[in-house]
C-alpha atoms as a PDB file:
ATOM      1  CA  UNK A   1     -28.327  22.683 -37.934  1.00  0.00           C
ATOM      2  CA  UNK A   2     -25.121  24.325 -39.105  1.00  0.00           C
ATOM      3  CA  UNK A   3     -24.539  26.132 -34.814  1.00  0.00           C
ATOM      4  CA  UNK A   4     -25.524  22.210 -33.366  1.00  0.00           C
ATOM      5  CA  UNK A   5     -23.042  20.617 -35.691  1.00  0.00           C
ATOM      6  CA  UNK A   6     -20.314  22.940 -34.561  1.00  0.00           C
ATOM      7  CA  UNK A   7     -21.172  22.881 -31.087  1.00  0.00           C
ATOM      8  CA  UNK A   8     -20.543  19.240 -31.020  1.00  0.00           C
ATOM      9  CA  UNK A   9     -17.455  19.611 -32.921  1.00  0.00           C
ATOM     10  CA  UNK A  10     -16.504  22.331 -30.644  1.00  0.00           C
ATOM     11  CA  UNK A  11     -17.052  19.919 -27.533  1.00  0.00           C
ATOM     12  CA  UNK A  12     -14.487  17.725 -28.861  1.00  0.00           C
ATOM     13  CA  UNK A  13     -12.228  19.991 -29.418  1.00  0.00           C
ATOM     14  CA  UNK A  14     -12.132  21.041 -25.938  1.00  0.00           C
ATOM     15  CA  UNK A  15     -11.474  17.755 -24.401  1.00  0.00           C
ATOM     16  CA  UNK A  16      -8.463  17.670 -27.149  1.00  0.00           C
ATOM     17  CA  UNK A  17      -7.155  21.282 -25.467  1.00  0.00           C
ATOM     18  CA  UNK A  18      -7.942  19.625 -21.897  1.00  0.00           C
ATOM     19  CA  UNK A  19      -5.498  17.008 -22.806  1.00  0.00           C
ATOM     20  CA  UNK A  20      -3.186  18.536 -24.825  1.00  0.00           C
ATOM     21  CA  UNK A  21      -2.983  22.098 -24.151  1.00  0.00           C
ATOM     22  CA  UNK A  22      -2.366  24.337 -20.804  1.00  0.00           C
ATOM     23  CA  UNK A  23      -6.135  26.162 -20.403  1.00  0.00           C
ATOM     24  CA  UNK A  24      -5.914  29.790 -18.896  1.00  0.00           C
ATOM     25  CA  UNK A  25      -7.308  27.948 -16.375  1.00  0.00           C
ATOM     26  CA  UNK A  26      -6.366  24.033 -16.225  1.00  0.00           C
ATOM     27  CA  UNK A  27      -9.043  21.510 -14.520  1.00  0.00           C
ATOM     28  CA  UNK A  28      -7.463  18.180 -12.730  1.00  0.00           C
ATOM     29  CA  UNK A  29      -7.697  15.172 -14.248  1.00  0.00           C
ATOM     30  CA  UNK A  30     -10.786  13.209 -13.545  1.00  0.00           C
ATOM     31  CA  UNK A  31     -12.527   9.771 -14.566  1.00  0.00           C
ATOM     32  CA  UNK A  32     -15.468  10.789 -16.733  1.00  0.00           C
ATOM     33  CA  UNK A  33     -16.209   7.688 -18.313  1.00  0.00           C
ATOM     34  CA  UNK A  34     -19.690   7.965 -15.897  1.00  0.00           C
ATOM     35  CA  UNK A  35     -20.273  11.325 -15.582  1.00  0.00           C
ATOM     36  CA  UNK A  36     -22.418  13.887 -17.892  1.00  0.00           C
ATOM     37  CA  UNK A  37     -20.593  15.932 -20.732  1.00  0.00           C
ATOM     38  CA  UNK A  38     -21.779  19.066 -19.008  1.00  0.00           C
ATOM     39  CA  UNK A  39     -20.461  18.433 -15.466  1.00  0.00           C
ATOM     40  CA  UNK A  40     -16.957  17.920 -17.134  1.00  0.00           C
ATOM     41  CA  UNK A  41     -16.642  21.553 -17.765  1.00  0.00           C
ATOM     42  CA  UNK A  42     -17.788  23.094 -14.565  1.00  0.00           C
ATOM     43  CA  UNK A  43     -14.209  23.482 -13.767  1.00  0.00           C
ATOM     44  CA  UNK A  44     -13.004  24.184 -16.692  1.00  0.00           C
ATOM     45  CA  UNK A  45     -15.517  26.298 -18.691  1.00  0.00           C
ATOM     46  CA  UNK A  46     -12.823  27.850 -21.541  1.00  0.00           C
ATOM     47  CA  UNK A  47     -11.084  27.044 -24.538  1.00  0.00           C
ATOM     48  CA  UNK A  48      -7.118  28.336 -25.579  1.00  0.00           C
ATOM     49  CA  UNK A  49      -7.431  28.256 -29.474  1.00  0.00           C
ATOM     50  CA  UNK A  50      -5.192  29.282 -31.894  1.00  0.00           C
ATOM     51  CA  UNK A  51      -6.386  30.833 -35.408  1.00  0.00           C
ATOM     52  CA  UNK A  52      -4.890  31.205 -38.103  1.00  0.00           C
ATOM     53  CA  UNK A  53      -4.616  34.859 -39.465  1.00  0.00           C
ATOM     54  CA  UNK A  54      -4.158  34.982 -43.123  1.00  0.00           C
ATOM     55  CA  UNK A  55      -3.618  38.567 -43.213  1.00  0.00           C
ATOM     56  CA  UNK A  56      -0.072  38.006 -41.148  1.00  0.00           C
ATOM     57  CA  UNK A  57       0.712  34.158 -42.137  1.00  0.00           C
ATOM     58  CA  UNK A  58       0.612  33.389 -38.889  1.00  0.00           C
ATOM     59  CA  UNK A  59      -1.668  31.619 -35.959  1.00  0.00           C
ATOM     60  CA  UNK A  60      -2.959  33.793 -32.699  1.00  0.00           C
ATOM     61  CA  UNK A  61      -3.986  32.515 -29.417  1.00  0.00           C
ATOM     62  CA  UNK A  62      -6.848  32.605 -27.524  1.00  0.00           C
ATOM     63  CA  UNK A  63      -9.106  32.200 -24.616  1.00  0.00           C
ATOM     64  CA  UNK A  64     -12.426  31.720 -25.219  1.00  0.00           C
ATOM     65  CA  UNK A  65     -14.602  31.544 -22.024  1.00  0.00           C
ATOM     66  CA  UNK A  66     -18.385  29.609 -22.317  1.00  0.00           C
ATOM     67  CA  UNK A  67     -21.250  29.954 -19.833  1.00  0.00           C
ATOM     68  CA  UNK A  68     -22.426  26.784 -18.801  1.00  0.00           C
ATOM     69  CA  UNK A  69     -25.866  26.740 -20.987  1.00  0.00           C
ATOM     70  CA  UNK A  70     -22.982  25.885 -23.805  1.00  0.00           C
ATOM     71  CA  UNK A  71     -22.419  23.131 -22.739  1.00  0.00           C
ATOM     72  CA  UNK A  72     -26.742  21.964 -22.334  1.00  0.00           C
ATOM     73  CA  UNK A  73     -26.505  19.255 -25.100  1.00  0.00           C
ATOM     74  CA  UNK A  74     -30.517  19.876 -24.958  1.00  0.00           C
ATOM     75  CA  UNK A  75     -30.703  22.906 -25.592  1.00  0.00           C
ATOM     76  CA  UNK A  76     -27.766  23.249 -27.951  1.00  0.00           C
ATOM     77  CA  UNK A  77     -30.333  23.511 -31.119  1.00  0.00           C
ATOM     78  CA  UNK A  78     -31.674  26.452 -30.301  1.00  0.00           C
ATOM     79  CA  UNK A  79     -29.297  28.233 -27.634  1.00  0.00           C
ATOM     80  CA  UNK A  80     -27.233  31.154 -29.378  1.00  0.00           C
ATOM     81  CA  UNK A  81     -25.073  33.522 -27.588  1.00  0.00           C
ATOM     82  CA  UNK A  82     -23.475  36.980 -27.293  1.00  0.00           C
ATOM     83  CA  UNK A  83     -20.043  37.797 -27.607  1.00  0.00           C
ATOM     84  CA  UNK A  84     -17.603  40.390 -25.902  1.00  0.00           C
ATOM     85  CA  UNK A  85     -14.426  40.496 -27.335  1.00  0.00           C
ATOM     86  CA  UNK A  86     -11.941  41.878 -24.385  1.00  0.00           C
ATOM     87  CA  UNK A  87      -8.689  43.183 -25.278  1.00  0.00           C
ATOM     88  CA  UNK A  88      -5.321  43.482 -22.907  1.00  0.00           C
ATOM     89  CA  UNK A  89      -3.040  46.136 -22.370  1.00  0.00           C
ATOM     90  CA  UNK A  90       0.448  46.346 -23.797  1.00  0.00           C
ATOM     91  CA  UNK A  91       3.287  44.180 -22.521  1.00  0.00           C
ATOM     92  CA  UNK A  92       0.056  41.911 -21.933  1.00  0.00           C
ATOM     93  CA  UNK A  93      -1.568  38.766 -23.655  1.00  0.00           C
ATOM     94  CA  UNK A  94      -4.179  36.474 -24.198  1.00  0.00           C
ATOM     95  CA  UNK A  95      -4.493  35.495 -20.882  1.00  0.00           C
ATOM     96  CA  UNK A  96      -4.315  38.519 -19.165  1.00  0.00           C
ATOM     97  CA  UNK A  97      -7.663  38.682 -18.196  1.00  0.00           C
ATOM     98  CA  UNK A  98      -8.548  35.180 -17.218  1.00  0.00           C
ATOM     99  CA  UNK A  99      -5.780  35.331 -14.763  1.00  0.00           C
ATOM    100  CA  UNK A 100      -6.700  38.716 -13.681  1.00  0.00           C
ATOM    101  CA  UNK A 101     -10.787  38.492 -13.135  1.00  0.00           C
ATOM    102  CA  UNK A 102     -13.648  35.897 -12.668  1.00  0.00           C
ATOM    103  CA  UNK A 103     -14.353  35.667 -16.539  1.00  0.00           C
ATOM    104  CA  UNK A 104     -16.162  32.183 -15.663  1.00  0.00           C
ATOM    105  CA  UNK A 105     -18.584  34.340 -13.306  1.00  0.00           C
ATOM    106  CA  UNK A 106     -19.297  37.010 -15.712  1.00  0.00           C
ATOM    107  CA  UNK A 107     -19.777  34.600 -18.738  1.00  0.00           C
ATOM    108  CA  UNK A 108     -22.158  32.581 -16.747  1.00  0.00           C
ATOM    109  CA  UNK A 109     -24.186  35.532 -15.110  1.00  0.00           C
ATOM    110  CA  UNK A 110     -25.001  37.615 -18.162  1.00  0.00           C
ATOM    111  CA  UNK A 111     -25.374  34.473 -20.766  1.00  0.00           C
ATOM    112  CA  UNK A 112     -22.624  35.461 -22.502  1.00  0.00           C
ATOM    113  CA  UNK A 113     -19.278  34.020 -24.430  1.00  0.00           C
ATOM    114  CA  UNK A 114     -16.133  35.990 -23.897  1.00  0.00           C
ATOM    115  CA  UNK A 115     -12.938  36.133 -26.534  1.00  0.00           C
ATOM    116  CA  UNK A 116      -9.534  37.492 -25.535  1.00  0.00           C
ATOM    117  CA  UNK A 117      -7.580  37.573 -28.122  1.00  0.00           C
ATOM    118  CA  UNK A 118      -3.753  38.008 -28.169  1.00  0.00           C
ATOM    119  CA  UNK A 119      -3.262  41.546 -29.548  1.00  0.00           C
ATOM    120  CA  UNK A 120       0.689  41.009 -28.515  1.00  0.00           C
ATOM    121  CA  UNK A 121       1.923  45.267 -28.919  1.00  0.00           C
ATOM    122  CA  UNK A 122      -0.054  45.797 -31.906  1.00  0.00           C
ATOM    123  CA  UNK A 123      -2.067  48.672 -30.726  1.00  0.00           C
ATOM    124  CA  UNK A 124      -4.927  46.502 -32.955  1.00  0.00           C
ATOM    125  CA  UNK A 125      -3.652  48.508 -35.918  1.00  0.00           C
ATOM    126  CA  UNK A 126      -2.794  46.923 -39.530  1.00  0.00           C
ATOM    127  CA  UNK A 127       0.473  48.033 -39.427  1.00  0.00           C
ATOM    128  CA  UNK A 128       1.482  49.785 -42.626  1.00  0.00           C
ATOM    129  CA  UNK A 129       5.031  49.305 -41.716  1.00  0.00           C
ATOM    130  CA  UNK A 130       5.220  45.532 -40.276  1.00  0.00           C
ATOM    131  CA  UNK A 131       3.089  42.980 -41.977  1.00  0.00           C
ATOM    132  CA  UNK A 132       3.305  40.551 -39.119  1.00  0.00           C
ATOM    133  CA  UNK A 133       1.028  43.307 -37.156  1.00  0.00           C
ATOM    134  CA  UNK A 134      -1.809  42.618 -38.714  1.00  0.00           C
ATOM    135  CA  UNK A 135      -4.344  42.895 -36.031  1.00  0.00           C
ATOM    136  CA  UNK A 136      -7.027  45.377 -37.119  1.00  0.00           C
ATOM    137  CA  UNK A 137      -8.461  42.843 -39.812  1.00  0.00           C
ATOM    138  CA  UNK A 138      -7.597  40.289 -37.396  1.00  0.00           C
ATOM    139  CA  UNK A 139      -9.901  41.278 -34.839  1.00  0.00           C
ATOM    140  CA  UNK A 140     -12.052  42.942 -36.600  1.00  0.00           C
ATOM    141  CA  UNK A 141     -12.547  40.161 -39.548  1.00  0.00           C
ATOM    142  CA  UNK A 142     -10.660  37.099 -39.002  1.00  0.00           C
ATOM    143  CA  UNK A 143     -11.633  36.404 -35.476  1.00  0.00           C
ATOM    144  CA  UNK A 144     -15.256  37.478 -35.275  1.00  0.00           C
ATOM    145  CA  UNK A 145     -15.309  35.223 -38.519  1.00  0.00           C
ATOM    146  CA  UNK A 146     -14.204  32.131 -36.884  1.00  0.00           C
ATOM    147  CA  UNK A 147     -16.096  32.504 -33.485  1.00  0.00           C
ATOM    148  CA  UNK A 148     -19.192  32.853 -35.558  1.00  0.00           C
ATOM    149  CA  UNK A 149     -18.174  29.995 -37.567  1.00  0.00           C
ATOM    150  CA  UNK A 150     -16.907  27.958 -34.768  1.00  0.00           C
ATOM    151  CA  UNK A 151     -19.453  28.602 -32.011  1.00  0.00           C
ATOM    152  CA  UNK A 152     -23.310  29.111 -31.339  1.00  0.00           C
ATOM    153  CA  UNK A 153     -23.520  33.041 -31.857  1.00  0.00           C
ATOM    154  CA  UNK A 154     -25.679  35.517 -33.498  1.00  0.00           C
ATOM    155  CA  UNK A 155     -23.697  36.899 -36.341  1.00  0.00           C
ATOM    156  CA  UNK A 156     -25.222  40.109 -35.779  1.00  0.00           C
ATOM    157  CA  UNK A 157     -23.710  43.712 -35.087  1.00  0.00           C
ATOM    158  CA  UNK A 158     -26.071  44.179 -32.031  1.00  0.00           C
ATOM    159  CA  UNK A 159     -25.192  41.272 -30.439  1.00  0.00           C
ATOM    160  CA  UNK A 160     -21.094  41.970 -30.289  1.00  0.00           C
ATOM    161  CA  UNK A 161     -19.074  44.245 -27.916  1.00  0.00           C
ATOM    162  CA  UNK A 162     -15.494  44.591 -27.462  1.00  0.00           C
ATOM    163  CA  UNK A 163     -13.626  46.446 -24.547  1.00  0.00           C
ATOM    164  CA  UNK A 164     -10.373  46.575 -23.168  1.00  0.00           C
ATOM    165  CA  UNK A 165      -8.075  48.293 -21.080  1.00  0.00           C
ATOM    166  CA  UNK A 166      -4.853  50.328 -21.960  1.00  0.00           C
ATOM    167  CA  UNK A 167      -3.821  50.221 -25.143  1.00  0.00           C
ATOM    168  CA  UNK A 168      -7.173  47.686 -25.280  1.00  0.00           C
ATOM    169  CA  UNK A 169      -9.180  50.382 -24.557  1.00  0.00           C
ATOM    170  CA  UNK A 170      -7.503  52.392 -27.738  1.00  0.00           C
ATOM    171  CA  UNK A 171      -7.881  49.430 -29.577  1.00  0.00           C
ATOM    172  CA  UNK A 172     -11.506  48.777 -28.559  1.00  0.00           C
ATOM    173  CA  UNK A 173     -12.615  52.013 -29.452  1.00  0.00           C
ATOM    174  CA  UNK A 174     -10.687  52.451 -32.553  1.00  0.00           C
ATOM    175  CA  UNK A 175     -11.680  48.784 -34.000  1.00  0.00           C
ATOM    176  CA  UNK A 176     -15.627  49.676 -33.455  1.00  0.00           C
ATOM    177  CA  UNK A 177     -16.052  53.015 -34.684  1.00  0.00           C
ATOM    178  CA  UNK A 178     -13.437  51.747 -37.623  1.00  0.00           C
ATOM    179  CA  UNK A 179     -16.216  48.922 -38.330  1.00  0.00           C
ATOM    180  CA  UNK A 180     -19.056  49.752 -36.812  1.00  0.00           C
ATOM    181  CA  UNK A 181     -21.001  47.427 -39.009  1.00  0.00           C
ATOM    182  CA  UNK A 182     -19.231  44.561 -36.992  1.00  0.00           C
ATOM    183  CA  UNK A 183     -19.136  46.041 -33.393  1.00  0.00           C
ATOM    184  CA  UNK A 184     -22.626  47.771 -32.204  1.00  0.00           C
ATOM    185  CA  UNK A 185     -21.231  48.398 -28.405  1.00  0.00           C
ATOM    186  CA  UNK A 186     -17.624  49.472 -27.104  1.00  0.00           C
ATOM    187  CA  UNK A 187     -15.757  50.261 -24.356  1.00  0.00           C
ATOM    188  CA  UNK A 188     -12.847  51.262 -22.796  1.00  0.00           C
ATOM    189  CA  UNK A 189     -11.020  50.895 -19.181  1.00  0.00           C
ATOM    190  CA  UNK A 190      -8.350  53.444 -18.847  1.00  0.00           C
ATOM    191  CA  UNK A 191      -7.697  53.910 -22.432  1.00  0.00           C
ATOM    192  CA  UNK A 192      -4.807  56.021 -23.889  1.00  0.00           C
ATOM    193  CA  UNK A 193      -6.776  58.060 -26.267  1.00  0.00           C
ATOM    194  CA  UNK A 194      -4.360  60.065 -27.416  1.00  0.00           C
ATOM    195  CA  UNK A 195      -1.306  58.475 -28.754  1.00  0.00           C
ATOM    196  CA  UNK A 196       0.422  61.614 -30.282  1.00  0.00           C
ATOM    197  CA  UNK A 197       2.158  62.717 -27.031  1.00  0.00           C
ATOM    198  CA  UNK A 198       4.080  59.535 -27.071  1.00  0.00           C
ATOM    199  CA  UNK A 199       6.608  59.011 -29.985  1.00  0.00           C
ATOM    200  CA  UNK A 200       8.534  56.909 -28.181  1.00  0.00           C
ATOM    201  CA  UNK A 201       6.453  55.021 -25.887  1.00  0.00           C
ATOM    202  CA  UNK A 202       5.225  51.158 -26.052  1.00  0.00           C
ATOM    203  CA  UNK A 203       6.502  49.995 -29.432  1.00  0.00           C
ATOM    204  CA  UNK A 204       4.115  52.713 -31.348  1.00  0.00           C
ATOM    205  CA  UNK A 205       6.724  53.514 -33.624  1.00  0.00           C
ATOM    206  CA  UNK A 206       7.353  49.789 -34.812  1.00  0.00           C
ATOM    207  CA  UNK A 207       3.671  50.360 -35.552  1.00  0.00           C
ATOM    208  CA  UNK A 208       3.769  53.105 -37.049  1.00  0.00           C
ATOM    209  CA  UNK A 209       7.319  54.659 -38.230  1.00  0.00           C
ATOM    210  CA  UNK A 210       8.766  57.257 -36.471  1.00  0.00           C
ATOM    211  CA  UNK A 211       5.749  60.183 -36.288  1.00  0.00           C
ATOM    212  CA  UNK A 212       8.185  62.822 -37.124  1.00  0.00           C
ATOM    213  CA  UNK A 213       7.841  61.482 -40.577  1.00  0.00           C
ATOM    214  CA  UNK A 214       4.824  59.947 -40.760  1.00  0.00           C
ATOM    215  CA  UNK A 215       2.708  62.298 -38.646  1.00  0.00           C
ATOM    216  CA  UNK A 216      -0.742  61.830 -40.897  1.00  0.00           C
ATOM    217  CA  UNK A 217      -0.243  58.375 -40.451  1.00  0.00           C
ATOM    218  CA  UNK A 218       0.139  59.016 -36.748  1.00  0.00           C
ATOM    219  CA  UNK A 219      -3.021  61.046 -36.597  1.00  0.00           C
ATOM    220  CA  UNK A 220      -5.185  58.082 -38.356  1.00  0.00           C
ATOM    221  CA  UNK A 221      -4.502  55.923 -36.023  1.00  0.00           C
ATOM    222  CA  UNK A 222      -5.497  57.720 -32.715  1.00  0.00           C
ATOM    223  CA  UNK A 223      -9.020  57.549 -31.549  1.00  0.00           C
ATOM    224  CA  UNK A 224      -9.721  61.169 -30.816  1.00  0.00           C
ATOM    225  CA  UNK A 225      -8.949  61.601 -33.863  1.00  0.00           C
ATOM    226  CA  UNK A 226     -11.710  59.689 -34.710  1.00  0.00           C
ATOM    227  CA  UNK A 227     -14.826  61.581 -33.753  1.00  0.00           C
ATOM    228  CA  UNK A 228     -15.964  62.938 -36.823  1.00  0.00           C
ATOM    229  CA  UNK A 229     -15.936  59.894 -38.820  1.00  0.00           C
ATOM    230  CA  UNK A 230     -18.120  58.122 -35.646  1.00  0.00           C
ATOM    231  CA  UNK A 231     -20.677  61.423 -35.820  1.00  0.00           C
ATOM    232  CA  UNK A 232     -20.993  60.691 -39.217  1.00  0.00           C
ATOM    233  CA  UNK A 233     -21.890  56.830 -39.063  1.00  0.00           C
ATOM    234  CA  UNK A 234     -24.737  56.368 -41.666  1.00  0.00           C
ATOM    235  CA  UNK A 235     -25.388  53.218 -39.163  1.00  0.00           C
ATOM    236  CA  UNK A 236     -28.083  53.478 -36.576  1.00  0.00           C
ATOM    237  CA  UNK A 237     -29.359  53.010 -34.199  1.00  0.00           C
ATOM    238  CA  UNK A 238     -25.825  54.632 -33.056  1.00  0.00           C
ATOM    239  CA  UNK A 239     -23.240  52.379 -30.992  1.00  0.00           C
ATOM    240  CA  UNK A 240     -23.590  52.089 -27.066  1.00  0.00           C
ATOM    241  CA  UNK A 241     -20.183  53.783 -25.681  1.00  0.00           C
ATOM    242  CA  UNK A 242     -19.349  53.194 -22.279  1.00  0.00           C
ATOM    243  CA  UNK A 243     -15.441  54.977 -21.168  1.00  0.00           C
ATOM    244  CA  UNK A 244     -14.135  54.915 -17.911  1.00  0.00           C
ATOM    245  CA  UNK A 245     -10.879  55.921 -15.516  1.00  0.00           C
ATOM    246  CA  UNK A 246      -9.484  56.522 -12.812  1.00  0.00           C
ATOM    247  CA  UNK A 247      -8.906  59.689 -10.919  1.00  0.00           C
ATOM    248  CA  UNK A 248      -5.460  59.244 -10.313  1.00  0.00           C
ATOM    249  CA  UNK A 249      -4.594  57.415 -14.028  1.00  0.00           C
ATOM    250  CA  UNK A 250      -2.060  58.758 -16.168  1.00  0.00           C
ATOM    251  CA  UNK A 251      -4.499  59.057 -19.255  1.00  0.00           C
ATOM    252  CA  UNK A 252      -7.098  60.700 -17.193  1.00  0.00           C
ATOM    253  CA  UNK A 253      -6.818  63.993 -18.777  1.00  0.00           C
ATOM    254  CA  UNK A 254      -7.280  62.789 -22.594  1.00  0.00           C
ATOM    255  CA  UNK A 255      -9.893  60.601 -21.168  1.00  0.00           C
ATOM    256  CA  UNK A 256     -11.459  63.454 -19.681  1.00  0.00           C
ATOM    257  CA  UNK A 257     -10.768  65.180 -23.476  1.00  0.00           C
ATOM    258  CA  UNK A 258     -12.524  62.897 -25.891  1.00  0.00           C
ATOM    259  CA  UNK A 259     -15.365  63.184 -23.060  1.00  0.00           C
ATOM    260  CA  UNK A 260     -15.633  66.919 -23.939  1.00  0.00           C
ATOM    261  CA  UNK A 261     -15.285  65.719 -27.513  1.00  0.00           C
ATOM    262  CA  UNK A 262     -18.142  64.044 -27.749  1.00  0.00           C
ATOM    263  CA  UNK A 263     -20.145  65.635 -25.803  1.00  0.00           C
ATOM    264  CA  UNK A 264     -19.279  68.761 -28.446  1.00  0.00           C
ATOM    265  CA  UNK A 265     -20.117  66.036 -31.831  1.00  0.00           C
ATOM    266  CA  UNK A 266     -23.516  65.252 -29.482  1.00  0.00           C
ATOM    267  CA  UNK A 267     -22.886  61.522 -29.575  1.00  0.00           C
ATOM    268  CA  UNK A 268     -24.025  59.816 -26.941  1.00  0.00           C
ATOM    269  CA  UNK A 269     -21.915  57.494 -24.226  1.00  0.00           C
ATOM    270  CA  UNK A 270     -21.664  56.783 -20.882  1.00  0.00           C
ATOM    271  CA  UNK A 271     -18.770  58.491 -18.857  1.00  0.00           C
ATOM    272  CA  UNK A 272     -17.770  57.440 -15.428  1.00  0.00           C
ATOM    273  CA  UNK A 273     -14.364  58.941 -13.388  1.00  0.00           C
ATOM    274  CA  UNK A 274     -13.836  56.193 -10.367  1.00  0.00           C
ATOM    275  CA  UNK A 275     -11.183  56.860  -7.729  1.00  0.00           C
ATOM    276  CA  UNK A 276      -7.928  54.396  -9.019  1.00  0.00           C
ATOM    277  CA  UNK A 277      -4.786  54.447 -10.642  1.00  0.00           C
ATOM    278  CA  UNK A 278      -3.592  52.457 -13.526  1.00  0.00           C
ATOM    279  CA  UNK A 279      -3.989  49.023 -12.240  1.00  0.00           C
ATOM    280  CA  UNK A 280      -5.306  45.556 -12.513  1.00  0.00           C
ATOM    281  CA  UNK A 281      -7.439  46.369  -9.434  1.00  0.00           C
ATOM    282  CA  UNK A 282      -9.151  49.222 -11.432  1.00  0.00           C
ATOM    283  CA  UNK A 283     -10.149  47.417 -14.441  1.00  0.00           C
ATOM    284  CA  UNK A 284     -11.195  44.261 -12.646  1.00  0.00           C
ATOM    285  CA  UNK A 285     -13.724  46.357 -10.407  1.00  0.00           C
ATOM    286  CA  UNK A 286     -14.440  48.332 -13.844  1.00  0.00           C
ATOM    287  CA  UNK A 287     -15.420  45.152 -16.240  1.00  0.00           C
ATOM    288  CA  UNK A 288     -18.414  44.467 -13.993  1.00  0.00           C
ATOM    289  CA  UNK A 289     -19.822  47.794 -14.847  1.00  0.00           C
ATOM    290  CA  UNK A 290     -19.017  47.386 -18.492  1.00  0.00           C
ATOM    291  CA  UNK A 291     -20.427  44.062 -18.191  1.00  0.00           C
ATOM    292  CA  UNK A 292     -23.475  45.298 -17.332  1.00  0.00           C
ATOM    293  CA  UNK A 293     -23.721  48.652 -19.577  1.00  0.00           C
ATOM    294  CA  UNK A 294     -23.583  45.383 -22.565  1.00  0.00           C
ATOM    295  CA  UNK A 295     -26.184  43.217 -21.080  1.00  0.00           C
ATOM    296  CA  UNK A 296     -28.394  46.311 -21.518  1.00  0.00           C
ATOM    297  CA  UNK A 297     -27.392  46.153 -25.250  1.00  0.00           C
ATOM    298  CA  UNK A 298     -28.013  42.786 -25.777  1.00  0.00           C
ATOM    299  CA  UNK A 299     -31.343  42.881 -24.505  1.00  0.00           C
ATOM    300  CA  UNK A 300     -31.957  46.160 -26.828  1.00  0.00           C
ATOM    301  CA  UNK A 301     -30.552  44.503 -29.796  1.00  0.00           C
ATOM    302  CA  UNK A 302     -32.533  41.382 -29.965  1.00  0.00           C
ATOM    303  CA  UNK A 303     -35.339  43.530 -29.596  1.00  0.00           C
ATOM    304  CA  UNK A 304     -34.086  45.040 -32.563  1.00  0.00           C
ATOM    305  CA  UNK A 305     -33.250  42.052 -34.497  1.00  0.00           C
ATOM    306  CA  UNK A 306     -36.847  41.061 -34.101  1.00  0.00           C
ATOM    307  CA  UNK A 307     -37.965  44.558 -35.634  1.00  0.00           C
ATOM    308  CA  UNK A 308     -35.622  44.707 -38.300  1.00  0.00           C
ATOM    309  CA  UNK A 309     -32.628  43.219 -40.075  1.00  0.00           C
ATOM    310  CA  UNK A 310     -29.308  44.343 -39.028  1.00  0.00           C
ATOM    311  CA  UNK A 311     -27.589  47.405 -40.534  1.00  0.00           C
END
């Protein structure tokens, strides 16, 4: 009763966005006094939402993409959904990706609702220097929280992924083996996974104080760094990993690194090298394949949800 309630409300909500708020992607005006609720959204399948993050006193937007079995009032009972939570680079935001790729396509072919959040330069840390940076238990609680809350999902582990690329793809990687009890799959697109060769690059230091004195802090908050703590998950079945990058990226050679990494800790993940460079025509071409690495998991983890409670 509780996901059919908030589907309506969430309907409603919509048409208030659709009339009061620029969508990532805006539909015309149009008389629907006549027509169906459902064929009102075919060109605009998305919501731009702001929530409101406790943790920094402050609201974040974003897109939120439906497929268009959200919007079957019959079937709104008993339709749930997964969700991939996709993260943008730095310099980026929000709507980085719905700009960028056919997120209407994707969310429609694999069934599936997809959150961008606006991660601004955070890296997705809790920044222990800048409590407006607050984005680790923003992501990680706040938002899954409210989506759940908000929309018809399964507020299960198995049923969530979150990629990204860039800093995303740090982010993605470092928010799900950080909480693995929230994220079961993860990905990354060209991720830097190695941020101690860069003191002064993209705002890390705002982050994270200068790493000449804070390099332990520095440390924590890479992903390689990370590896131990992931073999040592008490969690399992263990999380579906998928990296990626391109030949001719600049982070290809710590990509290639936490490959051999893991590979040494015998965790499993997939691990693909594409030709490309850093660049939105990359990542585009590379969310199909991560798109389809999730749908896998999905379909594995409501297998498992019908064996088992979640973990």
């Amino acid at each position: 009763m509780k996901k059919s309630i908030l589907l309506s409300l969430s309907l409603v909500v919509a048409m208030s966005f659709m009339a009061t708020t620029a969508c990532a992607h805006p539909a015309p005006v149009k008389d629907v006094a006549n027509e169906a609720v459902d064929d009102m959204y075919i060109d605009c399948p998305a919501d731009t939402i702001e929530v409101m993050s406790q943790a920094m006193g402050r609201t974040i937007k974003n897109v939120v993409t439906f497929p268009k079995p959200y919007f079957d009032i019959d079937n709104s009972e008993n339709m749930l959904f997964p969700v991939l939570y996709l993260l943008h680079g730095a310099f980026g935001c929000y709507s980085d990706w719905s700009e960028k790729a056919d997120l209407h396509r994707l969310a429609n072919e694999y069934n599936v609702i997809i959150v961008c959040p606006d991660g601004q330069d955070s890296w997705y840390f809790d920044s222990p220097v800048d409590p407006t940076m607050q984005f680790e238990t923003y992501v990680s609680k706040e938002l899954v929280e409210y989506i759940d809350s908000h929309y018809p999902t399964y507020d299960n582990r198995y049923m969530r992924a979150i990629t990204g690329l860039s800093m995303g793809g740090h982010g993605a990687l470092f928010l799900a083996w950080r909480h693995p009890d929230v994220f079961w799959s993860c990905g990354s697109m060209s991720g830097n996974m190695d941020i101690m060769p860069y003191p002064d690059k993209w705002h890390l230091k705002d982050r994270l104080g200068e790493q000449a004195d804070n390099p332990q802090r520095w440390r924590e908050h890479t992903v390689c760094n990370l590896v131990e703590q992931l073999k040592n998950c008490p969690l399992k079945p263990a999380q579906n990993i998928i990296i990626d990058d391109g030949l001719n990226d600049i982070f290809i050679k710590n990509n290639i690194a936490l490959h051999e990494q893991l590979v040494e800790a015998g965790i499993d993940h997939d691990f693909t090298v594409r030709p490309g460079r850093h660049s939105w025509d990359y990542w585009v071409n590379s969310l199909d394949y991560h798109m389809l690495f999730f749908d896998n998991a999905f379909k594995r983890g409501k297998e498992l949800m019908n064996q088992q409670p979640a973990q």
